[in-house]
N, C-alpha and C. Protein backbone atom coordinates (compact mmCIF):
# COMPACT_ATOMS: atom_id res chain seq x y z
N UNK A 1 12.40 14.31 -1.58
CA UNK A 1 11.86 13.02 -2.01
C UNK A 1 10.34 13.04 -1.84
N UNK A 2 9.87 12.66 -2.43
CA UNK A 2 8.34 12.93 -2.58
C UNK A 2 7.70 11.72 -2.30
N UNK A 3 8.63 10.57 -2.00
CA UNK A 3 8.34 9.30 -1.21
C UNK A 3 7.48 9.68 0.34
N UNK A 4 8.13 10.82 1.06
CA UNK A 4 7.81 11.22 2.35
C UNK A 4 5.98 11.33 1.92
N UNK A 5 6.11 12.62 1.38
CA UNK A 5 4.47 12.79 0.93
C UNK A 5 3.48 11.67 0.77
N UNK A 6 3.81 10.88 -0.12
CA UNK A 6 2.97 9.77 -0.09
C UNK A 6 3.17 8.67 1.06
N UNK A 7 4.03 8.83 2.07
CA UNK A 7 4.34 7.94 2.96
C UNK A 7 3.31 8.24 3.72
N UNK A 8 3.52 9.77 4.15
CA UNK A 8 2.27 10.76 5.32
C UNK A 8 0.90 10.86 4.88
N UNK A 9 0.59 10.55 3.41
CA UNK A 9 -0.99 10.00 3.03
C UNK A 9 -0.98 8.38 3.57
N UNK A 10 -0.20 7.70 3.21
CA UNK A 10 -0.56 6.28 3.93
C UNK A 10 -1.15 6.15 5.55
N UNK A 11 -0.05 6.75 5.97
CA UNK A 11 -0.17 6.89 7.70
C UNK A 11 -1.11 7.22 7.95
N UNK A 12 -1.83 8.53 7.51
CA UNK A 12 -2.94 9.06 8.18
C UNK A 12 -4.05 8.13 7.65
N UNK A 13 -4.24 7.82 6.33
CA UNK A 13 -5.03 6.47 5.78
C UNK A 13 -5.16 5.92 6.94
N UNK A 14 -4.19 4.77 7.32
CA UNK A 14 -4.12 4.18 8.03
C UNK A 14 -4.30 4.40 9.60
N UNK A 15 -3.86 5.25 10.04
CA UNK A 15 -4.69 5.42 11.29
C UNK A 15 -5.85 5.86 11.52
N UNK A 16 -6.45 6.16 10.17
CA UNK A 16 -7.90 6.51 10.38
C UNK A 16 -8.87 5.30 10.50
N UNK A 17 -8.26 4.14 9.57
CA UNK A 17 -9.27 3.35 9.17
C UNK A 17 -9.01 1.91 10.58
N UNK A 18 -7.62 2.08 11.19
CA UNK A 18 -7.18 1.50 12.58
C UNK A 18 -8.01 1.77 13.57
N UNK A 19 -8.51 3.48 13.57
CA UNK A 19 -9.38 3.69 15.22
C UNK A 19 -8.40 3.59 16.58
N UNK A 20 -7.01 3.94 16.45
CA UNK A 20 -6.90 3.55 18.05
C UNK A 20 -5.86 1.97 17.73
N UNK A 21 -6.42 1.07 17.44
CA UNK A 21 -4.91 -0.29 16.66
C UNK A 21 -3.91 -0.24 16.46
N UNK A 22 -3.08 -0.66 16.80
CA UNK A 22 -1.73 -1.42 16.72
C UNK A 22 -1.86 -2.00 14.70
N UNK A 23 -0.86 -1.50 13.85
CA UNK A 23 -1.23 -1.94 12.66
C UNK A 23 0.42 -2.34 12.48
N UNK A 24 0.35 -3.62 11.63
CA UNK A 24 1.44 -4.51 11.25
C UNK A 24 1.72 -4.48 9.93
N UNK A 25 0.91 -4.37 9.00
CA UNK A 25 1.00 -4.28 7.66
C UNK A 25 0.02 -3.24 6.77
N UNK A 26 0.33 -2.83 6.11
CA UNK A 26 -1.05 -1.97 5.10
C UNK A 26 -0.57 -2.46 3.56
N UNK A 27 -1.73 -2.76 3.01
CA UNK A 27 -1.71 -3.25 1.35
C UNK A 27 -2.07 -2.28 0.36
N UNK A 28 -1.08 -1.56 -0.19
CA UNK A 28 -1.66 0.01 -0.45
C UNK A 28 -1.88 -0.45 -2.33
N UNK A 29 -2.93 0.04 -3.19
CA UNK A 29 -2.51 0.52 -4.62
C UNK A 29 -1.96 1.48 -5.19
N UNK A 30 -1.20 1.82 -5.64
CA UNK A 30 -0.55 3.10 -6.43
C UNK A 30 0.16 3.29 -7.69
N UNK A 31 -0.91 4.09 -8.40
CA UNK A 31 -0.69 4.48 -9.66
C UNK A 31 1.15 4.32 -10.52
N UNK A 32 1.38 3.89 -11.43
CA UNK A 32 2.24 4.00 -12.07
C UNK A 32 3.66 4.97 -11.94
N UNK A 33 2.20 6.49 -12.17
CA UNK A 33 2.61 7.68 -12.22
C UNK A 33 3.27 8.21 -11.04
N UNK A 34 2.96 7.54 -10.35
CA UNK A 34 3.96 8.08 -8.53
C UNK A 34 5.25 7.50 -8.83
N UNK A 35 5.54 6.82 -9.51
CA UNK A 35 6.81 6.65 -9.56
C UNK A 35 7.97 5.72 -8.26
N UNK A 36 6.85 4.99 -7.47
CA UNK A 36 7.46 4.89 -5.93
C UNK A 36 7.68 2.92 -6.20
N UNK A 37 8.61 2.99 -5.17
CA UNK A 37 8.87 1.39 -5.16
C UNK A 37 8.90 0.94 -3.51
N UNK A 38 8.49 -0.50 -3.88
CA UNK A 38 8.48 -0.91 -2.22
C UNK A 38 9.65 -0.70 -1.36
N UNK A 39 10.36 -1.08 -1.66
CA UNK A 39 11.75 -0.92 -0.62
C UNK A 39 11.80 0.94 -0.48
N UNK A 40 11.75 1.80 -1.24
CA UNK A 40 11.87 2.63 -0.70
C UNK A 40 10.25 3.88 -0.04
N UNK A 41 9.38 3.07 -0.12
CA UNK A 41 8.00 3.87 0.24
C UNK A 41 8.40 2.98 1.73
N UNK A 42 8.39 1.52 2.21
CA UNK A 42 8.48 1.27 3.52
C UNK A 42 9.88 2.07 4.49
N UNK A 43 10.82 2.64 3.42
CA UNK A 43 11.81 3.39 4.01
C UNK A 43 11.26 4.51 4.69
N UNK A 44 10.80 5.43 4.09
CA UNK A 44 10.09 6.67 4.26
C UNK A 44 8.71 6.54 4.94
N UNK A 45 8.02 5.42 4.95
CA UNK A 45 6.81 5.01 6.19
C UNK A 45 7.16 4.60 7.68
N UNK A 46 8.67 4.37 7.62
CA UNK A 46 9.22 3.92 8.79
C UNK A 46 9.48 4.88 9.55
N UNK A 47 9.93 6.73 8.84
CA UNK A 47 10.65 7.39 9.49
C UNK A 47 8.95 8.19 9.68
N UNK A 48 8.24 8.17 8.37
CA UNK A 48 6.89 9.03 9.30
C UNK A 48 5.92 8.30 10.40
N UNK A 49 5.99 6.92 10.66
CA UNK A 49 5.25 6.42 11.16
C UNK A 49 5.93 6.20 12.80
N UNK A 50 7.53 6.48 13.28
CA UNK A 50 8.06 6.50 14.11
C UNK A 50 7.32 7.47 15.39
N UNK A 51 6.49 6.48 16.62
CA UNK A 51 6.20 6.86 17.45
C UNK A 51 4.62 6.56 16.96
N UNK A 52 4.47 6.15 16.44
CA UNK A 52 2.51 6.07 16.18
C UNK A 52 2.19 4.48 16.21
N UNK A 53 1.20 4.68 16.02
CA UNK A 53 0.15 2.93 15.82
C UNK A 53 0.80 2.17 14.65
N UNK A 54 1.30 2.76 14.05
CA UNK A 54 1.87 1.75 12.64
C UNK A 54 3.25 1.93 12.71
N UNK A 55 3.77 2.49 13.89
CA UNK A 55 5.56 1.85 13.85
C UNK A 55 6.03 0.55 13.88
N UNK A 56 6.67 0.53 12.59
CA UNK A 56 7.34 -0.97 12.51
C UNK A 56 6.15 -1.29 11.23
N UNK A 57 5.24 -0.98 11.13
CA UNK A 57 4.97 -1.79 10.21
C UNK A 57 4.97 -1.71 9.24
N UNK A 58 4.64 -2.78 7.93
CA UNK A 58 5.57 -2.62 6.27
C UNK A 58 4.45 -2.51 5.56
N UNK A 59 4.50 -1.81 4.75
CA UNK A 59 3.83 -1.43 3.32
C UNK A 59 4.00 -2.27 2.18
N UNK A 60 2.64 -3.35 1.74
CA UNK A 60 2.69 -4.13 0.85
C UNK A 60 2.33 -3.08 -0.58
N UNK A 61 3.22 -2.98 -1.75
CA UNK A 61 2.62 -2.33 -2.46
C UNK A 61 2.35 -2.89 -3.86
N UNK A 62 0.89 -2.28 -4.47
CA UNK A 62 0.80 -3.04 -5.64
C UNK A 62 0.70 -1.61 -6.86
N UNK A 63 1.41 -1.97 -7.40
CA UNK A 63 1.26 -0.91 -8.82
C UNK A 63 0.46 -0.93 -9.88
N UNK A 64 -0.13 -0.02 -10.04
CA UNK A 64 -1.57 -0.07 -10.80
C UNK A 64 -0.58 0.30 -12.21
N UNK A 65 -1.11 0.12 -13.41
CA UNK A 65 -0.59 0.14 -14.60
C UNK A 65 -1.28 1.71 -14.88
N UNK A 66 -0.66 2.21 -15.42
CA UNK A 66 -0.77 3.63 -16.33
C UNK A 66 -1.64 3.16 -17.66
N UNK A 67 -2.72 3.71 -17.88
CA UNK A 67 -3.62 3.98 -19.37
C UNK A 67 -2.54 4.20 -20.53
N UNK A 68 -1.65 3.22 -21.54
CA UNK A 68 -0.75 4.38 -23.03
C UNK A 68 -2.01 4.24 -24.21
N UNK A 69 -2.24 6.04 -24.65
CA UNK A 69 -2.25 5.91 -25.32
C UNK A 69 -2.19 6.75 -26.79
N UNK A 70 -1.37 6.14 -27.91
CA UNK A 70 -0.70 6.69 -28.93
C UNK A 70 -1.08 7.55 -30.05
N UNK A 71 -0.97 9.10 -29.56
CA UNK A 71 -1.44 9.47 -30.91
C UNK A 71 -1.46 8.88 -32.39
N UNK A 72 -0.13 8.45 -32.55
CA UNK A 72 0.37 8.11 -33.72
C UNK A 72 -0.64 6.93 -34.57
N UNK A 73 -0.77 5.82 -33.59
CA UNK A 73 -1.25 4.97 -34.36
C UNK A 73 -2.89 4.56 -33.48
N UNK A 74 -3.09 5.63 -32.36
CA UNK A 74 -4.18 4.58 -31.21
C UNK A 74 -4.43 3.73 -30.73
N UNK A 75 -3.14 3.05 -30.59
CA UNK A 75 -3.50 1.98 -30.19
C UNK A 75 -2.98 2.47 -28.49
N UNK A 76 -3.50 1.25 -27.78
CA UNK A 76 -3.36 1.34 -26.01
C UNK A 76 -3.23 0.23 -25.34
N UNK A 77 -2.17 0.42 -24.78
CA UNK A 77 -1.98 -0.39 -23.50
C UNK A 77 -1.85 -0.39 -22.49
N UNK A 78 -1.66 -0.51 -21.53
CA UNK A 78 -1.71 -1.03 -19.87
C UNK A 78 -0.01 -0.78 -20.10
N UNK A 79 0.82 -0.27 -18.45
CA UNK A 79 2.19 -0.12 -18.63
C UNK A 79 2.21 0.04 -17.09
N UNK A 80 3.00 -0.42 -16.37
CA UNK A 80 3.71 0.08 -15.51
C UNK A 80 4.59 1.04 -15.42
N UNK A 81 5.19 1.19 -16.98
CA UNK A 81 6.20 2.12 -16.95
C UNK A 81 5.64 3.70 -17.46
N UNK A 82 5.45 4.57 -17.13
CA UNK A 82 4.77 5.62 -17.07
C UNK A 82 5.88 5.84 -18.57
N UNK A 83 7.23 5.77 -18.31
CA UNK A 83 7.96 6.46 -19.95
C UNK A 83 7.90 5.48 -21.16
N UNK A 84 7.00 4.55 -20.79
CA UNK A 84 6.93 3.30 -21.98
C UNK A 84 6.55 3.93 -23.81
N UNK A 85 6.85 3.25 -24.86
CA UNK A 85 7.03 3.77 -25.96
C UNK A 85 5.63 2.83 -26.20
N UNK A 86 5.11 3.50 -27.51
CA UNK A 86 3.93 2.46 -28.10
C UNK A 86 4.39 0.77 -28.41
N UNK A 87 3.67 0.01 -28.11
CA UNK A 87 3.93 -1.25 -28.27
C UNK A 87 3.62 -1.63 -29.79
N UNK A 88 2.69 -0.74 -30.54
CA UNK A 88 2.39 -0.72 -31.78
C UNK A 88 3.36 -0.48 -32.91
N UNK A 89 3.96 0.46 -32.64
CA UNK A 89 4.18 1.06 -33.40
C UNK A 89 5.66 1.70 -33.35
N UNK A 90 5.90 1.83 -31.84
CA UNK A 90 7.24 2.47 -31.02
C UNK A 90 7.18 4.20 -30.89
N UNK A 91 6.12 4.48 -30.98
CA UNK A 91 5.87 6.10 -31.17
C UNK A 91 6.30 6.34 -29.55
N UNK A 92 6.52 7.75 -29.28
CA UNK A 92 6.83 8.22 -27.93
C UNK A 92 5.84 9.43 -27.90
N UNK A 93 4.77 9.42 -28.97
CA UNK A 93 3.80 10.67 -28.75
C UNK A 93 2.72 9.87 -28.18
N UNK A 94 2.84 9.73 -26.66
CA UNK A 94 1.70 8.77 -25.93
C UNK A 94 0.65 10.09 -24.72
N UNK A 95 -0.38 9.50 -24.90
CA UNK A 95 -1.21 10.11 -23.60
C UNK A 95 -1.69 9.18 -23.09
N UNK A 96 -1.84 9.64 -21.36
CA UNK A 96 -1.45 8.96 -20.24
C UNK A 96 -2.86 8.53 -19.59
N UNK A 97 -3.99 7.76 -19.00
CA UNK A 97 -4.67 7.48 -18.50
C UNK A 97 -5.06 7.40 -16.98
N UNK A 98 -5.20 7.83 -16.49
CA UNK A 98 -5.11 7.15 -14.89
C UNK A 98 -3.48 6.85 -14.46
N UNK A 99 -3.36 5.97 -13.49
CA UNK A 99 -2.01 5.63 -13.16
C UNK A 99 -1.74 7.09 -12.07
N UNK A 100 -2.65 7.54 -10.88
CA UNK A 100 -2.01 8.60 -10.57
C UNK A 100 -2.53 8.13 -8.88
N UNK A 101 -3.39 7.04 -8.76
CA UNK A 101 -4.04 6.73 -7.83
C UNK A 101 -3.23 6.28 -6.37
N UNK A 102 -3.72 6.30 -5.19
CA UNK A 102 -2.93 5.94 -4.04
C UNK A 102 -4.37 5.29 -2.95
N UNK A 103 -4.61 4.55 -3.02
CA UNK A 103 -5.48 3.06 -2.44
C UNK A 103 -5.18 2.46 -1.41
N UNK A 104 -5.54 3.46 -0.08
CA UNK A 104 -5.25 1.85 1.19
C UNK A 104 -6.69 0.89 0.92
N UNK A 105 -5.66 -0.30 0.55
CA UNK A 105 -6.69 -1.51 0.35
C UNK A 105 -7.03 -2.11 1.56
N UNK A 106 -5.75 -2.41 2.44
CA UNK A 106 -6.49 -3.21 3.58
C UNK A 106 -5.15 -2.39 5.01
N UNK A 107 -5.83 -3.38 6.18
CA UNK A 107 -4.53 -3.07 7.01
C UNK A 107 -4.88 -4.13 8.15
N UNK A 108 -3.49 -5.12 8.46
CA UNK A 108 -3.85 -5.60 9.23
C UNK A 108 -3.43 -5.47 10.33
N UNK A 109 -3.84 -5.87 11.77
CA UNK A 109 -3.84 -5.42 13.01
C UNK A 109 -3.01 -5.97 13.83
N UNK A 110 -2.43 -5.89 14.56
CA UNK A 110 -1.58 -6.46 15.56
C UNK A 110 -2.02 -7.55 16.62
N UNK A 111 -1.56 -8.30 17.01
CA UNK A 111 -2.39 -9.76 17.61
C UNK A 111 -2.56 -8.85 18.97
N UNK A 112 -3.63 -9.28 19.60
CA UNK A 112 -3.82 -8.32 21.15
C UNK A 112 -3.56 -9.30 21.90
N UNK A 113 -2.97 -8.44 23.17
CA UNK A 113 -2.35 -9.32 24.25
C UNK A 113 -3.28 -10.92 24.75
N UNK A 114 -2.64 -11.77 25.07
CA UNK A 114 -3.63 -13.04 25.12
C UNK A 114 -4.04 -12.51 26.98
N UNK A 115 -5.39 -12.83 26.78
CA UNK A 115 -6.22 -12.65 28.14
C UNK A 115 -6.89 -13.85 28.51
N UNK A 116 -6.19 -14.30 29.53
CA UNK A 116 -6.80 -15.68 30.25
C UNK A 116 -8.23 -16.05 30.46
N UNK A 117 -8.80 -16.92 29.51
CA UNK A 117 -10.54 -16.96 29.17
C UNK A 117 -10.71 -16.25 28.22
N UNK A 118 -9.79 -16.07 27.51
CA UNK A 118 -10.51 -15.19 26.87
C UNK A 118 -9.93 -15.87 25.01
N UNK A 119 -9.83 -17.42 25.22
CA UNK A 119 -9.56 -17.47 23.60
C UNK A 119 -10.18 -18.78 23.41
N UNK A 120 -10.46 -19.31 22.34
CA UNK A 120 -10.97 -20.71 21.96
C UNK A 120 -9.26 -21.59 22.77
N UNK A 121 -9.05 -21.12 22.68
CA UNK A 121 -7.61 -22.29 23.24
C UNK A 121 -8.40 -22.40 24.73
N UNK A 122 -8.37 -21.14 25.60
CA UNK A 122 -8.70 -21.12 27.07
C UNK A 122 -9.93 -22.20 27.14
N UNK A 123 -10.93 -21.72 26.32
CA UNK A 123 -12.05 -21.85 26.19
C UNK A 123 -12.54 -23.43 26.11
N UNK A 124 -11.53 -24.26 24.90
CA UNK A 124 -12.04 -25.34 25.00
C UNK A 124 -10.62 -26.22 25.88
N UNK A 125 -10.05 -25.48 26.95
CA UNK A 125 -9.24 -26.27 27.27
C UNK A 125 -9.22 -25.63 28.85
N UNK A 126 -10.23 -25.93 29.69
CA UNK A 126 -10.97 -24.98 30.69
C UNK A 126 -9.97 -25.41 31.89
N UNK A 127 -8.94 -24.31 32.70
CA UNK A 127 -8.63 -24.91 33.94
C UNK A 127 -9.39 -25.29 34.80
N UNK A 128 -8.57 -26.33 35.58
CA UNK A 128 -9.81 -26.67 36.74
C UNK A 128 -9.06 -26.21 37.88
N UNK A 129 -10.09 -26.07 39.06
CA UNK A 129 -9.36 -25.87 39.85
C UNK A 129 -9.01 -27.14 40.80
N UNK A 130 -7.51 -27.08 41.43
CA UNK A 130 -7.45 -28.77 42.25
C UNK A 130 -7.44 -28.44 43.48
């Protein structure tokens, strides 16, 4: 499964751009052409990420559209579906654009332990001592 591969580019993505963090979510882009879907890329991020900074956490994914476009008639569109037919015309003699990309967009971090004084709650709500 070639889900793994692109799972083990996320991870290391992601723990690079973490430093050392606790990570809960990552918002990844990826090309058309990978062929990958959410339910099964967070399957395969679960089993490479087991024992690291991003165990447990889920992979938001957004699919970038694939470039079609048609010898036959030239015309082009935008596709998610990498085997899509011309929208013009219905030709299947298409060339492919981009759509091959893999994008950690963001990642967010894990809440850190609460430390007494140490939050606007503590802060504007000051114990006293009696």
């Amino acid at each position: 499964m070639h889900e793994f591969g692109i799972a083990e580019a996320i991870l290391d993505a992601v723990e690079r751009r973490a430093d050392g963090r606790r990570v809960e979510r990552a918002r990844v882009h990826a090309g058309a052409l990978l062929r990958i879907t959410e339910p099964v890329i967070n399957q395969a991020f679960a089993m490479v990420a087991d024992g690291s900074l991003a165990e447990g956490a889920r992979v938001d994914l957004v699919i970038v559209p694939v470039q079609l476009i048609c010898r036959s008639c030239g015309q082009t569109a935008a596709s998610v579906d990498p085997f899509a037919t011309c929208p013009e015309c219905g030709g299947t003699d298409i060339d492919t654009e981009g759509g091959d990309d893999l994008v950690l967009e963001s990642i967010q971090m894990a809440e850190a332990a609460h430390v007494p004084g140490n939050s606007r709650r503590d802060r504007g709500n000051p114990v006293r001592p009696s």
